[in-house]
Protein backbone atom coordinates (compact mmCIF):
# COMPACT_ATOMS: atom_id res chain seq x y z
CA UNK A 1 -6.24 0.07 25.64
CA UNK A 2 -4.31 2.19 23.20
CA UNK A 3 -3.51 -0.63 21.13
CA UNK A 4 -7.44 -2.20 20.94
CA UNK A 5 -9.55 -1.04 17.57
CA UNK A 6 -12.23 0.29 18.26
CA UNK A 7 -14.36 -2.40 17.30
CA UNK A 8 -12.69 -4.64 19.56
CA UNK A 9 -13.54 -2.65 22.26
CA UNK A 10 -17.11 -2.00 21.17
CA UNK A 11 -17.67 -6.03 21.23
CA UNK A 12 -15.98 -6.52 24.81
CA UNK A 13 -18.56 -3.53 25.87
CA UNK A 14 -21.57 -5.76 23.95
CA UNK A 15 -20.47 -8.81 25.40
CA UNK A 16 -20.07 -7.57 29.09
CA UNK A 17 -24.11 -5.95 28.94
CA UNK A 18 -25.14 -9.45 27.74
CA UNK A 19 -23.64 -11.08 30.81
CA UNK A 20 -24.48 -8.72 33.41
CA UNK A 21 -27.09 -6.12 32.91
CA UNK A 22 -30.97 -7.28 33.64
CA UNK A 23 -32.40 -5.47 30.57
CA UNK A 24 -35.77 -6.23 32.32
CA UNK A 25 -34.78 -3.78 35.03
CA UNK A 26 -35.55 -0.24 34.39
CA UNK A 27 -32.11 1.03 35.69
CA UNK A 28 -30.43 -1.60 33.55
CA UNK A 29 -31.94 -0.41 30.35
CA UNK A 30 -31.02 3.04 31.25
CA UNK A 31 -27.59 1.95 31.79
CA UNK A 32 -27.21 0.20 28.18
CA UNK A 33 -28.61 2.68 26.61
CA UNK A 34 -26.13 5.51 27.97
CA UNK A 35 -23.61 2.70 26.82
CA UNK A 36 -24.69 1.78 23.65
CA UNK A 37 -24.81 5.65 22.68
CA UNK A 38 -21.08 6.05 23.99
CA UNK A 39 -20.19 3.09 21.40
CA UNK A 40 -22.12 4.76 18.74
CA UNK A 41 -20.40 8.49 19.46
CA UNK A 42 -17.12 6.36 19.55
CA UNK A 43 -17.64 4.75 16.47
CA UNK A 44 -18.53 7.91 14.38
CA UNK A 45 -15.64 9.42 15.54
CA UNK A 46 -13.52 6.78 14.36
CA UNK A 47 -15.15 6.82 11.19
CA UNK A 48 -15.30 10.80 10.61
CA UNK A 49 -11.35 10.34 11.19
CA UNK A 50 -10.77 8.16 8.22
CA UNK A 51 -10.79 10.02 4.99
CA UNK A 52 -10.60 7.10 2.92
CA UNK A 53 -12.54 3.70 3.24
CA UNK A 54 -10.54 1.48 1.22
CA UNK A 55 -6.67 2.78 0.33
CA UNK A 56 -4.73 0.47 -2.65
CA UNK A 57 -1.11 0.77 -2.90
CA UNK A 58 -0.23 -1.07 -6.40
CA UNK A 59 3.94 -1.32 -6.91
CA UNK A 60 5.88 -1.35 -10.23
CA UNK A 61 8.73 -3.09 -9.67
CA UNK A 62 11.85 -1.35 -11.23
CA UNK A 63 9.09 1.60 -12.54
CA UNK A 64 11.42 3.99 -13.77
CA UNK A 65 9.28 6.74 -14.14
CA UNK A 66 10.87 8.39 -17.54
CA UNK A 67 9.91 5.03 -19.17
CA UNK A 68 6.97 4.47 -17.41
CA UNK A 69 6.18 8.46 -19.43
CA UNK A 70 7.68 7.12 -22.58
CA UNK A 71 5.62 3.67 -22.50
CA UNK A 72 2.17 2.50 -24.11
CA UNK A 73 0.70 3.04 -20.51
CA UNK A 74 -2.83 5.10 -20.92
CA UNK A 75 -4.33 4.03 -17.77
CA UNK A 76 -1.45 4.76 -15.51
CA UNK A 77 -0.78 7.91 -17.43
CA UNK A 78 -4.20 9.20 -17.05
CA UNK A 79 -4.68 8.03 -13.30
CA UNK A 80 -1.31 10.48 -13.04
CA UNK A 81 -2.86 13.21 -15.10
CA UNK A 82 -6.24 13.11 -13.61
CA UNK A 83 -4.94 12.40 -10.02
CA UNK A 84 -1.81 14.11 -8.09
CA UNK A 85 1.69 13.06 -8.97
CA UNK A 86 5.39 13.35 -8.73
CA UNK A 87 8.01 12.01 -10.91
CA UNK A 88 10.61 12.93 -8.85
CA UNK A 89 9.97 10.98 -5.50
CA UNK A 90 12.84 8.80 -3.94
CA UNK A 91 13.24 5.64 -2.60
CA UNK A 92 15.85 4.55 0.17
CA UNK A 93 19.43 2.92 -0.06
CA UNK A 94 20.10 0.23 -1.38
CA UNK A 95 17.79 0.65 -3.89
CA UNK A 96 17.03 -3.03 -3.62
CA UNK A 97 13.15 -4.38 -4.09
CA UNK A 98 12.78 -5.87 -0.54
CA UNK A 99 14.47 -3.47 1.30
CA UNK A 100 12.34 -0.69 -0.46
CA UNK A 101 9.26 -2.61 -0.30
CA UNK A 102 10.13 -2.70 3.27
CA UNK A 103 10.22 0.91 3.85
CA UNK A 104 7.29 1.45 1.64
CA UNK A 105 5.28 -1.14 4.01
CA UNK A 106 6.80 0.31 7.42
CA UNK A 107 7.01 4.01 7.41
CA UNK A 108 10.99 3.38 8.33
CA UNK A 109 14.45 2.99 6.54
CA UNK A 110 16.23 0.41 6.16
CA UNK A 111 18.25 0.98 8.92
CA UNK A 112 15.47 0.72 11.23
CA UNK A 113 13.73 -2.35 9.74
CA UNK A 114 16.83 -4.12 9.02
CA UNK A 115 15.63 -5.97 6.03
CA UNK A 116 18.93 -5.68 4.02
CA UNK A 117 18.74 -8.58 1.49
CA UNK A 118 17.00 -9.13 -1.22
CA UNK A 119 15.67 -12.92 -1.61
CA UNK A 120 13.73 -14.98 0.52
CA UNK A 121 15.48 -16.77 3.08
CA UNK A 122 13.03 -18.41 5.26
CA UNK A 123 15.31 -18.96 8.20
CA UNK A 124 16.02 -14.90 8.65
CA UNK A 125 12.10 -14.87 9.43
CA UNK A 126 9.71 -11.94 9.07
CA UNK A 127 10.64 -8.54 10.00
CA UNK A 128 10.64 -7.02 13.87
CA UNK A 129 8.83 -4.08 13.58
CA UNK A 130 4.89 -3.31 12.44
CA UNK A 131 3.49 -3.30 9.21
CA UNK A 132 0.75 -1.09 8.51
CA UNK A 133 -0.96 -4.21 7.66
CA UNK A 134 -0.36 -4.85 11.53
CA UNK A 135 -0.82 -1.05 12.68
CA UNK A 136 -4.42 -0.98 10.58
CA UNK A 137 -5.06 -4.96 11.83
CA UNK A 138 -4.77 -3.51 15.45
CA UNK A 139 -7.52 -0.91 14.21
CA UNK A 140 -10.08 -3.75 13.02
CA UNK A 141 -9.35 -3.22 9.58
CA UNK A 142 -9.16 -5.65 6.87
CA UNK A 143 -5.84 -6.24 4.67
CA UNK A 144 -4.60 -8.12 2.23
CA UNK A 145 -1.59 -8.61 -0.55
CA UNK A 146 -1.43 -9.56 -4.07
CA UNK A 147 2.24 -10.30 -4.49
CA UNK A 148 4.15 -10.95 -8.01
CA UNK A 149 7.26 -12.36 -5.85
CA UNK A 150 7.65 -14.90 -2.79
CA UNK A 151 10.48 -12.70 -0.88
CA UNK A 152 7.09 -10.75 0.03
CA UNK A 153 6.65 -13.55 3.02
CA UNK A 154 9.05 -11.75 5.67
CA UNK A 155 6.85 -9.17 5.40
CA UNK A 156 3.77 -11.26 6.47
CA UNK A 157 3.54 -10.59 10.85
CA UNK A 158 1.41 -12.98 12.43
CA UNK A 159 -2.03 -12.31 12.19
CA UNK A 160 -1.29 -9.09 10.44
CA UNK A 161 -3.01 -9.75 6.81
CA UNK A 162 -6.10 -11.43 6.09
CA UNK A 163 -5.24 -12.80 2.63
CA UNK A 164 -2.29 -13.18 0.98
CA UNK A 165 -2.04 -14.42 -2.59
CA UNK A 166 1.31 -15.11 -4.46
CA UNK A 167 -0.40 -16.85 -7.76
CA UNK A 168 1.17 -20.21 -9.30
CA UNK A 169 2.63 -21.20 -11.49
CA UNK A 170 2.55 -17.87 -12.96
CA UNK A 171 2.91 -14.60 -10.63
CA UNK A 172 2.91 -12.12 -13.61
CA UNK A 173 0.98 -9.10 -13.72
CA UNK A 174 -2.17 -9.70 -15.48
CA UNK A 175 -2.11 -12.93 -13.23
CA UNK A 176 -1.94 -10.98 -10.08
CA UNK A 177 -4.79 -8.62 -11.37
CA UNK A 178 -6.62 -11.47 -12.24
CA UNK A 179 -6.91 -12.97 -8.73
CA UNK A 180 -7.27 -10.00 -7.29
CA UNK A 181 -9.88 -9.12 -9.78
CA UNK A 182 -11.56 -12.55 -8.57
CA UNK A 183 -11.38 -12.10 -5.09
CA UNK A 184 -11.91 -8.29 -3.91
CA UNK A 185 -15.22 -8.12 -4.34
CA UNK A 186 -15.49 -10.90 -1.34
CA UNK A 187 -12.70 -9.27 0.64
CA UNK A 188 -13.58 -5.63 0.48
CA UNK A 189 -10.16 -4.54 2.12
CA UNK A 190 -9.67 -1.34 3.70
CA UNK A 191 -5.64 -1.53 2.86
CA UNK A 192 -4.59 -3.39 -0.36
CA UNK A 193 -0.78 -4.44 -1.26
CA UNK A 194 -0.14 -4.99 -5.01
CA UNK A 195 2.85 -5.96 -6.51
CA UNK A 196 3.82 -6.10 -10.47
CA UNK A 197 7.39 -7.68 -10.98
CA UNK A 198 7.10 -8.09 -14.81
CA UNK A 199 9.25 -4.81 -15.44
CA UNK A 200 11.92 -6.01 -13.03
CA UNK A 201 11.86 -9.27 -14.63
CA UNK A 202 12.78 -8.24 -18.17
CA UNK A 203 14.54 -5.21 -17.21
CA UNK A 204 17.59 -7.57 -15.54
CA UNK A 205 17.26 -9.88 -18.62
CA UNK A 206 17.24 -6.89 -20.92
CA UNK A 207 18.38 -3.65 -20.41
CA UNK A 208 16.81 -0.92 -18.07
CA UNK A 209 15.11 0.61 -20.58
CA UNK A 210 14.63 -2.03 -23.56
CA UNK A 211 11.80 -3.02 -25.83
CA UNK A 212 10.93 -5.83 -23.55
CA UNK A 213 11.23 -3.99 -20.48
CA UNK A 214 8.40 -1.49 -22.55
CA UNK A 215 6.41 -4.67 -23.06
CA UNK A 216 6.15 -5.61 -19.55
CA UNK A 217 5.25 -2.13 -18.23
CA UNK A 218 2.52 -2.02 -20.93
CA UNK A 219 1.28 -5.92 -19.56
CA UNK A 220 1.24 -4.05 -15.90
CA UNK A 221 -0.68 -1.12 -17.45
CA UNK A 222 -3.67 -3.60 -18.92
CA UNK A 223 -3.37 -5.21 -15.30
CA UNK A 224 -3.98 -1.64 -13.52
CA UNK A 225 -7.08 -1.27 -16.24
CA UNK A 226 -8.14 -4.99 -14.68
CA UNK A 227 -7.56 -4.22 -10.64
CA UNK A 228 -9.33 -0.61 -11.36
CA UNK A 229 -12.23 -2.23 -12.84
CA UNK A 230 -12.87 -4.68 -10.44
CA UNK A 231 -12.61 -1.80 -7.43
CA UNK A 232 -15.57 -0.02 -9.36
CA UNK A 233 -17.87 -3.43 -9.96
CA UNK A 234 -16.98 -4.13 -6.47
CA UNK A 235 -18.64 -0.57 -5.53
CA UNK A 236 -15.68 -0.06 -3.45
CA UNK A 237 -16.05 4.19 -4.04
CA UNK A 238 -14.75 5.93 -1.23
CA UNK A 239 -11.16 4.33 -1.76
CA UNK A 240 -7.85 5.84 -2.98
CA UNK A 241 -4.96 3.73 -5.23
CA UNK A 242 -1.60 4.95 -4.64
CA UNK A 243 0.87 4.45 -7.40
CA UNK A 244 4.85 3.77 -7.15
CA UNK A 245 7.58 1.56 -7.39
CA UNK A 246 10.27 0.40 -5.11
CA UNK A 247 13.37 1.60 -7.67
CA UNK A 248 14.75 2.17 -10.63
CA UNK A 249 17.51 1.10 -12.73
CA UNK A 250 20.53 1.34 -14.62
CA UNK A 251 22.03 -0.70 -17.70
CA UNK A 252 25.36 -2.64 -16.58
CA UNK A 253 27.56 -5.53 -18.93
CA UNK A 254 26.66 -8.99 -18.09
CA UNK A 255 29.13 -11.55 -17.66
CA UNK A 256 28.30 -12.61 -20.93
CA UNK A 257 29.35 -8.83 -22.36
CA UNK A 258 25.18 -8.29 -23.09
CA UNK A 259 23.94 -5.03 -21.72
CA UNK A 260 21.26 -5.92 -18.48
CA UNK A 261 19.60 -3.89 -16.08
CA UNK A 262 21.06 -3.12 -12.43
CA UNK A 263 19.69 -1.22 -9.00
CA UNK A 264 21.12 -0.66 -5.60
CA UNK A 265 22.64 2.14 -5.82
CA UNK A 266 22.28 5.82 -5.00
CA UNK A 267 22.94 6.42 -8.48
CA UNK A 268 19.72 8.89 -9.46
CA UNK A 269 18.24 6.07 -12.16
CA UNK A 270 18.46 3.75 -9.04
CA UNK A 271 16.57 6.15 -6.64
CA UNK A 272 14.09 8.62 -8.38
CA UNK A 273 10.41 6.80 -8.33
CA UNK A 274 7.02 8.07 -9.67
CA UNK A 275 4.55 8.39 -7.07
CA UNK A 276 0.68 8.69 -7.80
CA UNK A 277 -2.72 9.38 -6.16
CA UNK A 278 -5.81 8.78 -7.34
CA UNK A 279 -9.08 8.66 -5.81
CA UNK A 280 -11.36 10.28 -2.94
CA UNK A 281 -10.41 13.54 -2.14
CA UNK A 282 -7.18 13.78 -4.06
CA UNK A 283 -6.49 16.68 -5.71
CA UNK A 284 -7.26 17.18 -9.36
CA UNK A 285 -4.42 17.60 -12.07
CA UNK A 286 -2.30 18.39 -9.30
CA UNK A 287 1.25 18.06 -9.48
CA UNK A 288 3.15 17.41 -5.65
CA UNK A 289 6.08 20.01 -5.12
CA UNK A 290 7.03 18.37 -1.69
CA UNK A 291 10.11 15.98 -1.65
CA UNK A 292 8.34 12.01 -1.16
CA UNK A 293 10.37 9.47 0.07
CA UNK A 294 10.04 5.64 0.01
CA UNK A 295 8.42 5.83 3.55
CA UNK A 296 5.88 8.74 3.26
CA UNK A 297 3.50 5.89 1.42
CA UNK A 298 3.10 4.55 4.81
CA UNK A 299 2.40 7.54 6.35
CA UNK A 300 -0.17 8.39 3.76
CA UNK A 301 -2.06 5.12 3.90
CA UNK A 302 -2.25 5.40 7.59
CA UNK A 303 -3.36 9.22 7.41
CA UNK A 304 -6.03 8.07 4.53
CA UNK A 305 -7.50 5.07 7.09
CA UNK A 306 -7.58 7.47 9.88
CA UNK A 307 -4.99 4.64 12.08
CA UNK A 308 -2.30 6.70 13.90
CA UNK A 309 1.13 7.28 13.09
CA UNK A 310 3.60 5.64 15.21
CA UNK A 311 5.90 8.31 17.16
CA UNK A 312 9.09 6.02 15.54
CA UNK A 313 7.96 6.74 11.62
CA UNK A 314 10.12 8.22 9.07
CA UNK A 315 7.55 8.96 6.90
CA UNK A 316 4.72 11.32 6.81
CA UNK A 317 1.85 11.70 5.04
CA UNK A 318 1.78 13.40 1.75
CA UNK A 319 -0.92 16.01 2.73
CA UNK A 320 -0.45 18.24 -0.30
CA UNK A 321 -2.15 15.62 -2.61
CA UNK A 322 -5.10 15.92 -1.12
CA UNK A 323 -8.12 18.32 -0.31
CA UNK A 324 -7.85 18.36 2.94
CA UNK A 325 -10.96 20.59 5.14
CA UNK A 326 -10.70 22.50 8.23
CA UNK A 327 -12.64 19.47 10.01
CA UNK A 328 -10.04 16.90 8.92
CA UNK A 329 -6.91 17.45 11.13
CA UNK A 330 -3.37 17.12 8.90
């Protein structure tokens, strides 16, 4: 039972009354209605639990967040300014995209979740332990992903997200935003995956922290002003976006003796992540003192939907970012 949503439960309770209560009895009436108040109490609980409606988590892949300061990025700057923030929040080791994406997605490290490679390889399958996409799925919430990169598949648990969108033939940015922009008005989801991989992209062809690189983060910064637009037309206003990448970078030689843009290691370029929160009930030109790790993204989307944390996570929720009232238990 600990595992059924709430609404689940509610329409198993429904469906039973249908089948075998004589609403033309008076006892029976009596009886559903003492029910169908328990479902109500239950369900008000369930929502005066969630603090958040709607929680987006959009990635910058390879966001290094002294260039993401130094680029022409006004929305993401002042979503950071206006919100609470941290330049200084890690991610895990290796400092590889679907490792950390990984972490980011299961509230683990990689050690538990085992993803340790970094393309897609179709025959490893999808990873063993639960999303949150799964974990809020089991809740009766509604997910979905808008992915910049195919690896994101191994991450996709049966049954666990209700759309996923990988665009073609082109999966850059202000493509991503685009279909998401198209689509989220119909979908309404309560937890939201983005992923931008235009500064990863050009930072491996280009140097970590190049002109192009700039170019692409700036591309990702008119797709944030897209994806934020289309949450307010879609009247989606109790909802909070979440901010951060999955690494940095650092400049290595190519075999070619050209300078090109690296991650992996433990290296601090590699590791240190900006981490953002903007929204409902986030604190106002607040900047977050407490350490962040990779992991504590999970733990905060989780905390924001009001789903449980699992006794196994790493990560916990990064409670300092928001105002958080006697009535709402950390």
């Amino acid at each position: 039972m600990a595992q059924c949503s709430t609404n689940y439960f509610n329409k198993i309770t429904l469906n039973w009354l249908k089948q075998y209560v004589d609403f033309n009895w008076p006892p029976g009436r009596f009886l559903a209605g003492c029910l169908m108040t328990c479902l109500l109490a239950s369900s008000l609980a369930a929502a005066e639990s969630r603090r958040a409606d709607h929680v987006f988590i959009i990635s910058f892949d390879q966001g290094d967040p002294d260039l993401i300061q130094q680029s022409e990025m006004p929305v993401f700057q002042q979503m950071a300014a206006e919100g609470a923030h941290s330049w200084n929040a890690f991610t895990i080791v290796p400092s590889l995209t679907l490792s950390a994406h990984t972490s980011m997605l299961t509230g683990v490290g990689p050690q538990a979740h085992q993803i340790l490679w970094n393309d897609y390889q179709p025959a490893k399958g999808v990873v063993k332990l639960p999303t949150i996409f799964k974990l809020a799925k089991q809740r009766g919430l509604k997910t979905a992903m808008f992915v910049g990169k195919e690896k994101f598949k191994h991450l996709l648990l049966p049954g666990s997200v209700d759309a996923f969108i990988w665009p073609q033939p082109d999966d850059g940015a202000l493509s991503v935003a685009k279909a998401f922009a198209a689509q989220v008005k119909t979908l309404q989801p309560n937890l939201c995956f983005i992923h931008f991989r235009d500064p990863d992209t050009q930072g491996h062809k280009y140097g970590s922290h190049s002109p192009e690189k700039k170019m692409a983060l700036k591309d990702c910064d008119l797709a944030l002003g897209i994806i934020k637009n289309a949450i307010a037309e879609a009247e989606l206003t109790n909802s909070v976006i979440i901010l951060t990448a999955d690494h940095g970078s650092h400049d290595i030689k190519n075999n070619n003796g050209k300078i090109a843009g690296a991650h992996g290691s433990a290296e601090t370029c590699d590791v240190v992540i900006p981490w953002v929160a903007w929204g409902k009930g986030v604190k106002k030109n607040f900047a977050v003192t407490a350490p962040i790790i990779q992991y504590d993204t999970a733990a905060t989307t989780l905390w924001l939907l009001g789903v449980p944390l699992p006794e196994y996570f790493w990560g916990r929720p990064v409670t300092s970012a928001f105002e958080v009232t006697a009535e709402q238990p950390n």
